[in-house]
Protein backbone atom coordinates (compact mmCIF):
# COMPACT_ATOMS: atom_id res chain seq x y z
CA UNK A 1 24.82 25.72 72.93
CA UNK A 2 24.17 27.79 69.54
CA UNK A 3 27.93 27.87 68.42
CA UNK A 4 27.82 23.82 68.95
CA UNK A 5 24.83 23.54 67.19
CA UNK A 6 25.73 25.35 64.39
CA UNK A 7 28.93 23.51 64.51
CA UNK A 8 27.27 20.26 64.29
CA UNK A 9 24.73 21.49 61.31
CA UNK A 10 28.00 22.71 59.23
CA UNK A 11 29.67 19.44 59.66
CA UNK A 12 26.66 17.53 59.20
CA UNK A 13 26.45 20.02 55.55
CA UNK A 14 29.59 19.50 54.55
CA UNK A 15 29.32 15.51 55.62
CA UNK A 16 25.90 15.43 53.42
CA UNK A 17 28.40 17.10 50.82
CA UNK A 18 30.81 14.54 50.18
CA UNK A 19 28.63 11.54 50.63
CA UNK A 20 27.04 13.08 47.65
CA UNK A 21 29.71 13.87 46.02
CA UNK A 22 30.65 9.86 46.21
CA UNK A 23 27.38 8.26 44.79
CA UNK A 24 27.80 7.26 41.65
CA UNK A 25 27.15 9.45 38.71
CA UNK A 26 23.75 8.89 36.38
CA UNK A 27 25.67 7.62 32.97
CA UNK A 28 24.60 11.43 31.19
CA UNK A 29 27.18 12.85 33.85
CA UNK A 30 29.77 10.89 33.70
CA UNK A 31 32.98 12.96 33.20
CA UNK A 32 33.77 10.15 30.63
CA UNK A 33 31.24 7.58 28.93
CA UNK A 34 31.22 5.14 26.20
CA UNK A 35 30.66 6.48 22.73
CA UNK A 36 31.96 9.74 23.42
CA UNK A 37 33.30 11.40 19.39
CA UNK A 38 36.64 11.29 18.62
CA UNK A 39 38.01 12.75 15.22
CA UNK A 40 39.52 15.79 16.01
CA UNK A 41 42.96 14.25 14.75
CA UNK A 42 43.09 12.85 10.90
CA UNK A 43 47.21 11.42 10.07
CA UNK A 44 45.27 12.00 6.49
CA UNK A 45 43.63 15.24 4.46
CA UNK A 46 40.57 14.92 2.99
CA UNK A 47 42.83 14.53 -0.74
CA UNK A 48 44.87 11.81 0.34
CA UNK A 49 41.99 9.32 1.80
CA UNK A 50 40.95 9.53 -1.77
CA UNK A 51 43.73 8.65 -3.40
CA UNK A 52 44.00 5.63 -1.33
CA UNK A 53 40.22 4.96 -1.87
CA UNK A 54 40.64 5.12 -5.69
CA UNK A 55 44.20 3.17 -5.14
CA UNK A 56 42.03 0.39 -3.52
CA UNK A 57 39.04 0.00 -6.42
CA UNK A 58 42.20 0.05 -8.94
CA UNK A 59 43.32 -3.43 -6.92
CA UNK A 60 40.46 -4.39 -6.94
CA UNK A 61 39.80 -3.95 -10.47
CA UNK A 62 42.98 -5.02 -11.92
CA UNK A 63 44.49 -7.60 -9.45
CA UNK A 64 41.54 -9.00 -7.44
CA UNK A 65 41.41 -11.49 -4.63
CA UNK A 66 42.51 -15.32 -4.89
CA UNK A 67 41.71 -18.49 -3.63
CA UNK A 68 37.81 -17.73 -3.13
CA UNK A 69 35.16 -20.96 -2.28
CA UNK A 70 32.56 -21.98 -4.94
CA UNK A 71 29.97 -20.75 -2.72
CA UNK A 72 31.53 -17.47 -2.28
CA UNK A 73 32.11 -17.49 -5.85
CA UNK A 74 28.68 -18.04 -6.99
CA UNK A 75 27.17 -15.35 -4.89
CA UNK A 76 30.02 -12.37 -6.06
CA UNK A 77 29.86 -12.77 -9.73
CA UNK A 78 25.94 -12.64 -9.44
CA UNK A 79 26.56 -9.47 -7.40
CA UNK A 80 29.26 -8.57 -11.00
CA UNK A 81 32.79 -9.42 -9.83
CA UNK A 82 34.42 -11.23 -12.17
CA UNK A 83 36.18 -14.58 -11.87
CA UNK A 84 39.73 -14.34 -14.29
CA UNK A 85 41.57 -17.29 -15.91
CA UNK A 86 43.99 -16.92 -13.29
CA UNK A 87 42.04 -17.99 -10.77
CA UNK A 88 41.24 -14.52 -9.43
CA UNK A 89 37.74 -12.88 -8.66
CA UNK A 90 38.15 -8.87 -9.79
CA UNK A 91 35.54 -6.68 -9.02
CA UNK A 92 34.98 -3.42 -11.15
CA UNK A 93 34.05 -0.30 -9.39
CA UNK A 94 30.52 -0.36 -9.65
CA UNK A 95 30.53 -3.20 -8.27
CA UNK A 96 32.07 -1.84 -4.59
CA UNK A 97 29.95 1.41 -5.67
CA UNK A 98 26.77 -1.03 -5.69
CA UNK A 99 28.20 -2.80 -2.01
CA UNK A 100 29.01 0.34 -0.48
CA UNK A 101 25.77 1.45 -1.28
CA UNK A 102 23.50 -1.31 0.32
CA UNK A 103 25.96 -1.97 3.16
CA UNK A 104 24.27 -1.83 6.94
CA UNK A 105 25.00 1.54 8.38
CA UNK A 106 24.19 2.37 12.06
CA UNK A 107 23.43 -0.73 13.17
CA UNK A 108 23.55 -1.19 16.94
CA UNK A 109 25.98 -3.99 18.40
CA UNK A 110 23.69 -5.39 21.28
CA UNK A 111 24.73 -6.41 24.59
CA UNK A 112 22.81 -9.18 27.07
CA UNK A 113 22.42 -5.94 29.17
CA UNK A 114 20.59 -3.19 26.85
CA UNK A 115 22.68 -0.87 29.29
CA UNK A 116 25.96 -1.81 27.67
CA UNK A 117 24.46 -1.73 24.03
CA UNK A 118 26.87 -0.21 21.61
CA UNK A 119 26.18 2.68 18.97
CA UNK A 120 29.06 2.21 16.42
CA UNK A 121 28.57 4.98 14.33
CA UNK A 122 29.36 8.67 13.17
CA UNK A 123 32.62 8.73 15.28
CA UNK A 124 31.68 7.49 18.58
CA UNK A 125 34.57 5.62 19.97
CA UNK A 126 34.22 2.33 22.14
CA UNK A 127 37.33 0.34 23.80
CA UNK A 128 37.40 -3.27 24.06
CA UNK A 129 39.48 -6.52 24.06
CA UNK A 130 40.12 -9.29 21.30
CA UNK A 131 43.33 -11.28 20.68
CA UNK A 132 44.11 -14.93 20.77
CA UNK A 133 47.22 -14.36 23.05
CA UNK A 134 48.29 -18.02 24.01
CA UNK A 135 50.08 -16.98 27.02
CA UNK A 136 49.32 -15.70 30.01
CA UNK A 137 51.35 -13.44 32.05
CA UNK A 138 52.87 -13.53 35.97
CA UNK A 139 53.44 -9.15 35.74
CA UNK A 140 56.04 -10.15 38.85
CA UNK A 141 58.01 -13.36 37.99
CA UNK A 142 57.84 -12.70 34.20
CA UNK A 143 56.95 -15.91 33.70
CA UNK A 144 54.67 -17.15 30.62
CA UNK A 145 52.56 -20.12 31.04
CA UNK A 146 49.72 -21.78 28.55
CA UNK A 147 46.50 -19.95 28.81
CA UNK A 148 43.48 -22.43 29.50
CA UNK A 149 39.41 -22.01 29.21
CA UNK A 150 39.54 -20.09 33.07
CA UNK A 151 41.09 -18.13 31.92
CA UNK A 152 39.06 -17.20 29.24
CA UNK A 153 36.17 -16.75 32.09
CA UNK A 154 38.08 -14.75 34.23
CA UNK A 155 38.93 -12.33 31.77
CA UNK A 156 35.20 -11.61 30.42
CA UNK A 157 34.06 -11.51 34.02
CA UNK A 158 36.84 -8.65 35.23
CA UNK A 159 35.52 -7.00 31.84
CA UNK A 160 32.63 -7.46 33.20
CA UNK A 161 33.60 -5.02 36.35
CA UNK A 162 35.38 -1.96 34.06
CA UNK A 163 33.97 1.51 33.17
CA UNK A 164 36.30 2.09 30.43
CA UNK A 165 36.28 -1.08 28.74
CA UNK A 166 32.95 -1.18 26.71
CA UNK A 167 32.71 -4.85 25.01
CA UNK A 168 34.78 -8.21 25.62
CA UNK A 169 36.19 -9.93 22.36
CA UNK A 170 37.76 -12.88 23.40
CA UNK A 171 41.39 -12.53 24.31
CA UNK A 172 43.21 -16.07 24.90
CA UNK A 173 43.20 -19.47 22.71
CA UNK A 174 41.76 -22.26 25.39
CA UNK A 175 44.95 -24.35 24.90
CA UNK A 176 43.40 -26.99 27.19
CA UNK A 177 41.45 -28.38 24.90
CA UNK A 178 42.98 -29.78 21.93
CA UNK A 179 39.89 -30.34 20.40
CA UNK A 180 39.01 -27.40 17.59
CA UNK A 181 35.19 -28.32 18.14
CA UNK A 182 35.32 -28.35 21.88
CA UNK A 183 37.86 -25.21 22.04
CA UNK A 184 35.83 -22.81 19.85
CA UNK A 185 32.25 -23.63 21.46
CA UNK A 186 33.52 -23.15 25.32
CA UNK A 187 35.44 -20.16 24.33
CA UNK A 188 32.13 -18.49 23.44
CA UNK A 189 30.65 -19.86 26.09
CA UNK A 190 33.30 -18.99 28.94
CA UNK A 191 32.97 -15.53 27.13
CA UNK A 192 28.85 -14.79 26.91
CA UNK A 193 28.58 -16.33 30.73
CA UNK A 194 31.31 -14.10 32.11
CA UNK A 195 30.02 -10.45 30.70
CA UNK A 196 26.83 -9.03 30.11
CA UNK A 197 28.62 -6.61 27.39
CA UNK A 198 28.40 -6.99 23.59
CA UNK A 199 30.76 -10.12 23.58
CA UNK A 200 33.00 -10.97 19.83
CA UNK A 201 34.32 -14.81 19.40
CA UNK A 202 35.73 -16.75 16.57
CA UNK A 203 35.35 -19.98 14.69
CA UNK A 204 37.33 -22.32 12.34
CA UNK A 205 34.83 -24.31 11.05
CA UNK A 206 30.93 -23.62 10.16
CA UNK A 207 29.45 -26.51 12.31
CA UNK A 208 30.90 -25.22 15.48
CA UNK A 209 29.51 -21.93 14.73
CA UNK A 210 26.38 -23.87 13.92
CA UNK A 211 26.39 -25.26 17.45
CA UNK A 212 27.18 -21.80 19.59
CA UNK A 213 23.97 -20.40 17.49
CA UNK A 214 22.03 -23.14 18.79
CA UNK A 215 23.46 -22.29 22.24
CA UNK A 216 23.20 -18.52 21.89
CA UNK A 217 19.33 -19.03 20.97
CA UNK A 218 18.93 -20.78 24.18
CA UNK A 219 20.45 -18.16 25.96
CA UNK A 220 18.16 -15.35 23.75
CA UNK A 221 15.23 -17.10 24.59
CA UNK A 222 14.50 -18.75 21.19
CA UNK A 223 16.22 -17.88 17.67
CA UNK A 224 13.83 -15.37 17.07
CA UNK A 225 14.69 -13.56 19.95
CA UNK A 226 18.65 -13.64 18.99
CA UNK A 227 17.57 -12.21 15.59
CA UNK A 228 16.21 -9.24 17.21
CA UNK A 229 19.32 -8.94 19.59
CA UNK A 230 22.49 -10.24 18.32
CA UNK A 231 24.80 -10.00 21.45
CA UNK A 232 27.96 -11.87 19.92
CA UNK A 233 29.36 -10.66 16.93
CA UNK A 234 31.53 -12.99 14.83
CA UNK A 235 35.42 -11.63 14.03
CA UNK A 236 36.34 -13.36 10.86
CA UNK A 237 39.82 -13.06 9.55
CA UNK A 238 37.94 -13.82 5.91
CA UNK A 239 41.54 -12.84 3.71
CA UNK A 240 44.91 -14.29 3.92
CA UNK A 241 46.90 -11.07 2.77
CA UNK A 242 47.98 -10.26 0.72
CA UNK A 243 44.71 -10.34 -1.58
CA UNK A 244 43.64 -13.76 -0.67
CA UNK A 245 40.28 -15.36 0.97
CA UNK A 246 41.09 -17.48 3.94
CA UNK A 247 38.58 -20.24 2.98
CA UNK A 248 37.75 -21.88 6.10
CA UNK A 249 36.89 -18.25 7.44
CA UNK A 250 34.89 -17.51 4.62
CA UNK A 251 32.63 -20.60 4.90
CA UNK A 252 31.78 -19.13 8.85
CA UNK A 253 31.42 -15.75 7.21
CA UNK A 254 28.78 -17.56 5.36
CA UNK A 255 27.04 -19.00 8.35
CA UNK A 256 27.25 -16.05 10.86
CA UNK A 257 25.58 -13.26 7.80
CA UNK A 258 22.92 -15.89 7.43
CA UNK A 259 22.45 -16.85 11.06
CA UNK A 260 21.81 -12.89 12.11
CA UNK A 261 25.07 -12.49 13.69
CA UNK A 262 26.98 -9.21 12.95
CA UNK A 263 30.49 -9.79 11.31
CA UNK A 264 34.12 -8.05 12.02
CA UNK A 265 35.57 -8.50 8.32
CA UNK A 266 39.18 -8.27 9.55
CA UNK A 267 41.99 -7.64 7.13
CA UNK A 268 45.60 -8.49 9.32
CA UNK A 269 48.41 -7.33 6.72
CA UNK A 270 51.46 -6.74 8.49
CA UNK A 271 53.07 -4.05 6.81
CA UNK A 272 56.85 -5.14 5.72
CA UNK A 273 55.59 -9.06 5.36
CA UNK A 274 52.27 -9.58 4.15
CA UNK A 275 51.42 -5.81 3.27
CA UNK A 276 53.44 -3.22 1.69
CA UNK A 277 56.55 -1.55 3.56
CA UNK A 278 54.83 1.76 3.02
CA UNK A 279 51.62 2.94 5.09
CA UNK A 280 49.92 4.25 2.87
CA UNK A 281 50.35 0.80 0.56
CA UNK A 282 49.55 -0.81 3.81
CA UNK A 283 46.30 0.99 3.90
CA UNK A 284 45.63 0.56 0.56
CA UNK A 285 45.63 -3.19 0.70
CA UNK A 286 43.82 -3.17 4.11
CA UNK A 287 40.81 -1.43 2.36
CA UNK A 288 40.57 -3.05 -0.91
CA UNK A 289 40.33 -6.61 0.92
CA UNK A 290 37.50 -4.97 3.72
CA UNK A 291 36.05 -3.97 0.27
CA UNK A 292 36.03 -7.31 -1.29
CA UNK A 293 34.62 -8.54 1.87
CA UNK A 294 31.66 -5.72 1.86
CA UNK A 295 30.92 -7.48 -1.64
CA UNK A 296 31.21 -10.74 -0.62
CA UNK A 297 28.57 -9.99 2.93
CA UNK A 298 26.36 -7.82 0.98
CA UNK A 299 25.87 -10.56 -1.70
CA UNK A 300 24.76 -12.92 0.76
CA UNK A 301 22.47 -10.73 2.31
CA UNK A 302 22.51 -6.94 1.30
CA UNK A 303 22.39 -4.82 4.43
CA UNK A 304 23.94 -7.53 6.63
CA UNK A 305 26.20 -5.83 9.64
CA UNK A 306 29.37 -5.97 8.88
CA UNK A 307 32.32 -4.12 10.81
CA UNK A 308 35.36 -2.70 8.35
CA UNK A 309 38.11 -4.20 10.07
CA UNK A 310 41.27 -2.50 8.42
CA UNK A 311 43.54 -4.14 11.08
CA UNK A 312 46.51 -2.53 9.44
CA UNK A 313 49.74 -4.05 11.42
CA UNK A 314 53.17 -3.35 11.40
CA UNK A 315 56.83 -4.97 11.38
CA UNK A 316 59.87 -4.20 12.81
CA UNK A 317 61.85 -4.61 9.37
CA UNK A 318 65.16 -4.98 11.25
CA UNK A 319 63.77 -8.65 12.17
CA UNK A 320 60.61 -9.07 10.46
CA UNK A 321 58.83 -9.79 13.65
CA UNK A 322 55.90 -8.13 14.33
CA UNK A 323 55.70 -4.54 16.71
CA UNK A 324 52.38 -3.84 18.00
CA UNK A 325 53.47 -1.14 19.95
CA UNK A 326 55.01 1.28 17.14
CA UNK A 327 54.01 4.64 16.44
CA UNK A 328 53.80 3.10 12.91
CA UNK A 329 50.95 1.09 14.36
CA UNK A 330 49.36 4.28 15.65
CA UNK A 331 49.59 5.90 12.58
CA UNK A 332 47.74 3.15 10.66
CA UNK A 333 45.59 2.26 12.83
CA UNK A 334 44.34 6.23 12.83
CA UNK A 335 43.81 6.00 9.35
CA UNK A 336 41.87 3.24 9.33
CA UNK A 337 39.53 5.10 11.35
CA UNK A 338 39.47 8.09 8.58
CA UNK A 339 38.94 5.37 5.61
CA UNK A 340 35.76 3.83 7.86
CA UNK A 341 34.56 7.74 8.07
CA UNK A 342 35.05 8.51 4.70
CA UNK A 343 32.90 5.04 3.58
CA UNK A 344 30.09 6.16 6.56
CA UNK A 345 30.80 2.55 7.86
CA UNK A 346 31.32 1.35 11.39
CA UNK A 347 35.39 0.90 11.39
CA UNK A 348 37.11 -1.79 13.78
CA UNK A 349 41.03 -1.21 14.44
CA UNK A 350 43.14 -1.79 16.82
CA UNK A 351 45.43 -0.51 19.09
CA UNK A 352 47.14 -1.21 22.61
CA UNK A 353 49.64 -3.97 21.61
CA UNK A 354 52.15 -3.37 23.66
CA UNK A 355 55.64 -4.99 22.28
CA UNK A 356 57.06 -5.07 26.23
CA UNK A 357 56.19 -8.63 27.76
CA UNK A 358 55.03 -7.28 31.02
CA UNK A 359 53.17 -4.36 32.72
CA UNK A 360 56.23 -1.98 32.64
CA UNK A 361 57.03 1.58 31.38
CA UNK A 362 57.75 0.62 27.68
CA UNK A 363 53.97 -0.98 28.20
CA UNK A 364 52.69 2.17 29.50
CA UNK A 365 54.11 4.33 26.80
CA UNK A 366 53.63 2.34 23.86
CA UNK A 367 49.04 1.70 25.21
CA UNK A 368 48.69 5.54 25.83
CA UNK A 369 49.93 7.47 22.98
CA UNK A 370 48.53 4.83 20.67
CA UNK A 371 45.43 4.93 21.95
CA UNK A 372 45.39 8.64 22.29
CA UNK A 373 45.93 8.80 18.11
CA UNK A 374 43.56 6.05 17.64
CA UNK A 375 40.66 7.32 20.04
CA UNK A 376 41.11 10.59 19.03
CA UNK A 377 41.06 9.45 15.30
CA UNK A 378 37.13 8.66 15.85
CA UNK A 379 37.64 4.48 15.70
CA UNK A 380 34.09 3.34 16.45
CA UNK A 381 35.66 0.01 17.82
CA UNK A 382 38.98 -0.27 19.16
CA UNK A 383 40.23 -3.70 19.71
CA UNK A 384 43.01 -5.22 21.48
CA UNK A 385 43.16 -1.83 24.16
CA UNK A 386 43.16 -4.03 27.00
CA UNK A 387 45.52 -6.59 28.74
CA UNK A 388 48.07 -7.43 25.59
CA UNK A 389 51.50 -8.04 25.86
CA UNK A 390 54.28 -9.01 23.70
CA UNK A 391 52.72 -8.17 20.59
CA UNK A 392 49.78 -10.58 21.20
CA UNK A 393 51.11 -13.70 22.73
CA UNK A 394 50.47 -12.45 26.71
CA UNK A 395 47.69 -11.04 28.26
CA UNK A 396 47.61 -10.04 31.97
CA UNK A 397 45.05 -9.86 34.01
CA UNK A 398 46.68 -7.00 35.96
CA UNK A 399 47.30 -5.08 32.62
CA UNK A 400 43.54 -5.11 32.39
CA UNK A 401 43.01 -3.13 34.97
CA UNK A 402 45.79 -0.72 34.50
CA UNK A 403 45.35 -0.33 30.89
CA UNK A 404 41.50 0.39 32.26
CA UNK A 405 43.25 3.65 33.72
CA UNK A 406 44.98 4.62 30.39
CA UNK A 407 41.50 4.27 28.22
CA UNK A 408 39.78 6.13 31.24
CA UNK A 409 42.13 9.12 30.56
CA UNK A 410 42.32 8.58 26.82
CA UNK A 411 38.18 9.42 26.74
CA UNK A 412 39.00 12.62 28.42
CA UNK A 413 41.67 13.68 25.68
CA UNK A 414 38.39 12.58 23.38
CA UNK A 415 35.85 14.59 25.56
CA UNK A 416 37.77 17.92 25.39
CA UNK A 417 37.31 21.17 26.83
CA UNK A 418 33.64 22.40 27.10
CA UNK A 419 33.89 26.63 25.95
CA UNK A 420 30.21 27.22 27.04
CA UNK A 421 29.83 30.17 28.88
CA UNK A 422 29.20 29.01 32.00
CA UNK A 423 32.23 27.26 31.95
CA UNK A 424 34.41 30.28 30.88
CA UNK A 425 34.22 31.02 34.73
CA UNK A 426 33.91 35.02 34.20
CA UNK A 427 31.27 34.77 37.39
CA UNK A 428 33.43 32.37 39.22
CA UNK A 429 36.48 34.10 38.60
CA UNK A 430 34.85 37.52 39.23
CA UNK A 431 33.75 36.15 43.06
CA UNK A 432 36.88 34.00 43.96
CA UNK A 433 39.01 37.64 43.12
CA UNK A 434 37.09 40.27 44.09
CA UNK A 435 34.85 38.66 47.19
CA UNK A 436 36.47 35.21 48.09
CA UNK A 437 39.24 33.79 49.58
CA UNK A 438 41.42 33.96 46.42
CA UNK A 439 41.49 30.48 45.58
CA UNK A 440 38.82 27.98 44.05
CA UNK A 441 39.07 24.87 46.02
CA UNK A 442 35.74 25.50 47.66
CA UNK A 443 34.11 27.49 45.18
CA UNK A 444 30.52 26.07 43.77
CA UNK A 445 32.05 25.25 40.24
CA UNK A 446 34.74 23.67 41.86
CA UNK A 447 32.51 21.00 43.52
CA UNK A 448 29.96 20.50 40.75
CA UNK A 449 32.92 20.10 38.13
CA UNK A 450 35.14 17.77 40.31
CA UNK A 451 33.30 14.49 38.76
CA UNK A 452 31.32 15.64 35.91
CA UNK A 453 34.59 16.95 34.30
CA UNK A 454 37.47 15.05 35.68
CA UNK A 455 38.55 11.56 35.55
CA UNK A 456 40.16 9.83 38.73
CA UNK A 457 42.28 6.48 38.07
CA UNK A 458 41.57 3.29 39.27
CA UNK A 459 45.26 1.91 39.91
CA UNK A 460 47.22 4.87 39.46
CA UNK A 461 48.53 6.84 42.57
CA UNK A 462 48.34 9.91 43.09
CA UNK A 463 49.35 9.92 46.77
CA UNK A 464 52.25 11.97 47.79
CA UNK A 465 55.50 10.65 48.63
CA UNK A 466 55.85 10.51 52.59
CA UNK A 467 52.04 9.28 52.10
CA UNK A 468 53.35 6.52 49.12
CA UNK A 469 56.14 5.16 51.76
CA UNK A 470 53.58 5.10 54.64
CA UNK A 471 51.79 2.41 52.30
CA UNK A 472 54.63 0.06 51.89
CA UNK A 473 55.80 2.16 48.24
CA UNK A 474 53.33 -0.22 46.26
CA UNK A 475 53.74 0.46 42.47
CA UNK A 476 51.04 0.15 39.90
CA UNK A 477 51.31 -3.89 39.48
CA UNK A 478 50.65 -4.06 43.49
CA UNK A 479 47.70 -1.76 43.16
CA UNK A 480 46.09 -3.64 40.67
CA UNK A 481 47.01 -7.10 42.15
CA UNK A 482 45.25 -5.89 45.33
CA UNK A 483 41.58 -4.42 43.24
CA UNK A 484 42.08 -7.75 40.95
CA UNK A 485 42.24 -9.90 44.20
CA UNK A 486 38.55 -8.57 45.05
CA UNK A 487 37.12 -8.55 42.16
CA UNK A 488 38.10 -12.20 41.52
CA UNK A 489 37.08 -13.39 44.56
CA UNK A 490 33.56 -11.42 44.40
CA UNK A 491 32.31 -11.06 40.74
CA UNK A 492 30.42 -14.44 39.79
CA UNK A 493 28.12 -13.07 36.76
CA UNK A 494 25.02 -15.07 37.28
CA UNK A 495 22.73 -13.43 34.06
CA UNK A 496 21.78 -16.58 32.28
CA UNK A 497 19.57 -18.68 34.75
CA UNK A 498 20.33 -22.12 36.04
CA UNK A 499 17.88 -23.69 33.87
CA UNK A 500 19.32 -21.99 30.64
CA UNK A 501 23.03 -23.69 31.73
CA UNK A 502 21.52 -26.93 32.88
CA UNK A 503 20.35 -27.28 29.13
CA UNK A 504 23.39 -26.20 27.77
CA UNK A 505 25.57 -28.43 29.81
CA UNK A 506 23.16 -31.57 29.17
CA UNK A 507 23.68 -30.98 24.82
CA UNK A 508 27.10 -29.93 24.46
CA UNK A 509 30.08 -30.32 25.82
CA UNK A 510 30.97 -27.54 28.78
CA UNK A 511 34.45 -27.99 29.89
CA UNK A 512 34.11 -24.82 32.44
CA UNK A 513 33.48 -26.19 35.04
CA UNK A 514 30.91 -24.66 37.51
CA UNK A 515 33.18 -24.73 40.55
CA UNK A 516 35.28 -21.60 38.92
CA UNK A 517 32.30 -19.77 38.59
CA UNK A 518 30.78 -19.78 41.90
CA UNK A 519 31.93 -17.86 45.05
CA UNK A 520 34.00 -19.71 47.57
């Protein structure tokens, strides 16, 4: 009767054990977390980021940025740039001295959740989407079709569902409606209803971001309540390199700095077309134009957030076309993460855009050791790491969820090794040799460690071989069709209430319709 009892109290133990073991984590013991600090690997010394920061004030300086609006024009030169007889604004150094000195620094990037708030700063690193792919992607048939405003949805809510990927930029053009108005305002919309994460959009023209204010208030709770909270940043391509102001951007640059909205200025040169052949002239370019644009937000309204978006991208100069999945790319986009440091200013970049057109081994390759350079480099925000294909123009849903894997195990390679004491396992070692059973499987430190300190994929298999054919040999697309299937037919965000949506429906025009966003 005693042995059984005992029995039963061991197994019961060991049973209490490992259903402990499987509740979830609190967020502070997570093995990996958002906002973890990267910068242990610099592509640059200390000497040559300033030689490409005094590089970029002598472009500035001596060849300057065309093509700039009146408005923008009347509020630089107050701030001292210069407008030329060649049409071209310059801007001496104390000018970007004077910028740089009363641009926003450690500004948070909210989310609708305070849980998924973002702390850009120092070199904390977060992973999240952006793009305007215009495709999406069958990862069995191969097949391309025209992304459309669902998709949109569907994408923000998965996000919605991922550890590892921290905000949602919006990732597809909604090429079901033809209408620029009616395409910009439901992609933010699709976008804010399907995440409670920090959520980035886009605009071509300063009444529809106007309108999407209006609608974000109403979701806030009142303007003054957005002011406070800012969950949607704006991502403004505000230069048409090389060394030119995109003028339709800069007139919504204008409207989101005064509307309270925090701005990605976002400088796309593509190294071997519209930037120079070499990286480091690549960089250089990339920096004085986020420069010009620090002057330009700062002059509107000094202190304003604004993200340095040295989007630094490459080309494959056998074709010209572009290669988003180069260690080239890496390389740059690393950098751009030293030139943010070295200005103390949260730096957007990105990385994970893959060149292969489905979820394949080239795709695999190409995400990982990119973002291993880039997250390691200390990017505060890393766009594009999720879901990309063919330089941009696909996006998977089943990529999300794999590439979820790679950023998982990219944050460890950012975590590191913890040399405390107590983890130099002198005690544990000591015990295991000289008293245990000569192996730590069971040991204390074995079981404490197991998920505090290591990180367990999602999609990936681990399973061993005779184990991997008793499953039907499903490979990674399989796995993630199968954990896509349920969270598609599950996840239904429902954070802004009926009443809010009612509203929103009844002044502008929703084209989501609220079928797709129920369940069943």
């Amino acid at each position: 009767m005693s042995t059984t009892l005992d029995t039963t109290v061991r197994r019961g133990g060991r049973e209490a054990r490992r259903a402990a073991r499987a509740a979830p984590l609190p967020d502070n013991q997570q093995p990996v977390r958002a906002g973890m600090e990267g910068g242990r690997y610099k592509p640059l010394t200390e000497a040559e980021v300033l030689k490409i920061h005094n590089a970029a004030l002598d472009v500035l300086e001596q060849i300057g940025m065309a093509d700039a609006i009146p408005s923008g024009i009347e509020v630089m030169t107050k701030a001292g740039a210069v407008m030329n007889a060649n049409g071209r604004l310059t801007f001496p150094r104390a000018v970007v001295e004077d910028a740089l000195a009363k641009a926003a620094r450690r500004f948070p990037l909210y989310a609708q959740d305070p849980r998924h708030d973002l702390h850009p700063w120092d070199k904390k690193v977060y992973f999240g989407t952006a793009g305007a792919a215009v495709h999406m992607v069958d990862p069995v048939t191969g097949d391309y079709r025209d992304s459309v405003t669902k998709d949109q949805y569907d994408i923000s809510r998965i996000v919605d569902t991922l550890d590892h990927i921290h905000f949602y930029q919006r990732s597809v053009v909604c090429r079901d409606l033809p209408d620029p108005f009616e395409m910009d305002f439901n992609t933010c919309y699709a976008a804010v209803s399907g995440t409670t994460k920090h959520v980035g959009s886009s605009w071509v023209d300063p009444k529809h971001l106007e309108a999407s204010l209006e609608m974000l208030h109403m979701i806030a709770g009142g303007e003054d309540k957005w002011r406070e909270r800012p969950f949607v940043s704006q991502s403004n391509c505000f230069v048409v390199p090389p060394l030119k102001f995109a003028q339709d951007a800069c007139r919504c640059l204008e409207v989101a700095v005064r509307g309270g909205m925090p701005v990605l200025l976002l400088s796309a040169g593509q190294a071997g077309a519209t930037a120079p052949a070499a990286l480091a002239g690549a960089i250089v370019q990339e920096v004085a134009e986020c420069l010009a644009g620090l002057v330009y937000v700062n002059a509107i309204k000094p202190g304003a957030p604004a993200i340095f978006g040295t989007w630094c991208f490459v080309s494959d100069l056998r074709t010209g076309a572009m290669s988003g999945g180069s260690p080239e790319q890496a390389l740059l986009s690393a950098a751009s993460a030293q030139m943010a440091q070295f200005y103390d200013l949260t730096g957007g970049t990105a990385s994970g855009m893959t060149d292969s057109k489905t979820p394949d081994a080239q795709a695999g390759y190409e995400k990982a050791y990119n973002h291993a350079l880039v997250g390691n480099a200390g990017a505060n925000m890393i766009y594009e790491s999720a879901g990309m294909h063919a330089s941009l123009l696909g996006f998977c849903l089943e990529s999300l969820l794999i590439d979820n894997d790679i950023i998982g195990a990219t944050q460890r390679t950012i975590k590191g090794i913890d040399v405390s004491d107590e983890h130099l396992s002198i005690e544990t070692i000591r015990k295991t040799c000289l008293e245990g059973p000569g192996h730590y499987l069971g040991s204390e430190q074995t079981l404490q460690l197991m998920q505090t300190e290591y990180v367990y994929p999602m999609i990936g298999d681990r399973s061993n071989p005779k184990e991997w054919v008793e499953q039907g040999r499903p490979d990674s697309v399989a796995r993630a069709q199968k954990k896509l299937k349920s969270i598609m037919n599950n996840h239904f965000p429902a954070h802004i209430p009926q009443h809010v949506d009612d509203a929103i429906r009844a002044k502008f025009p929703v084209r989501l319709e609220r079928e797709f966003m129920r369940k069943g």
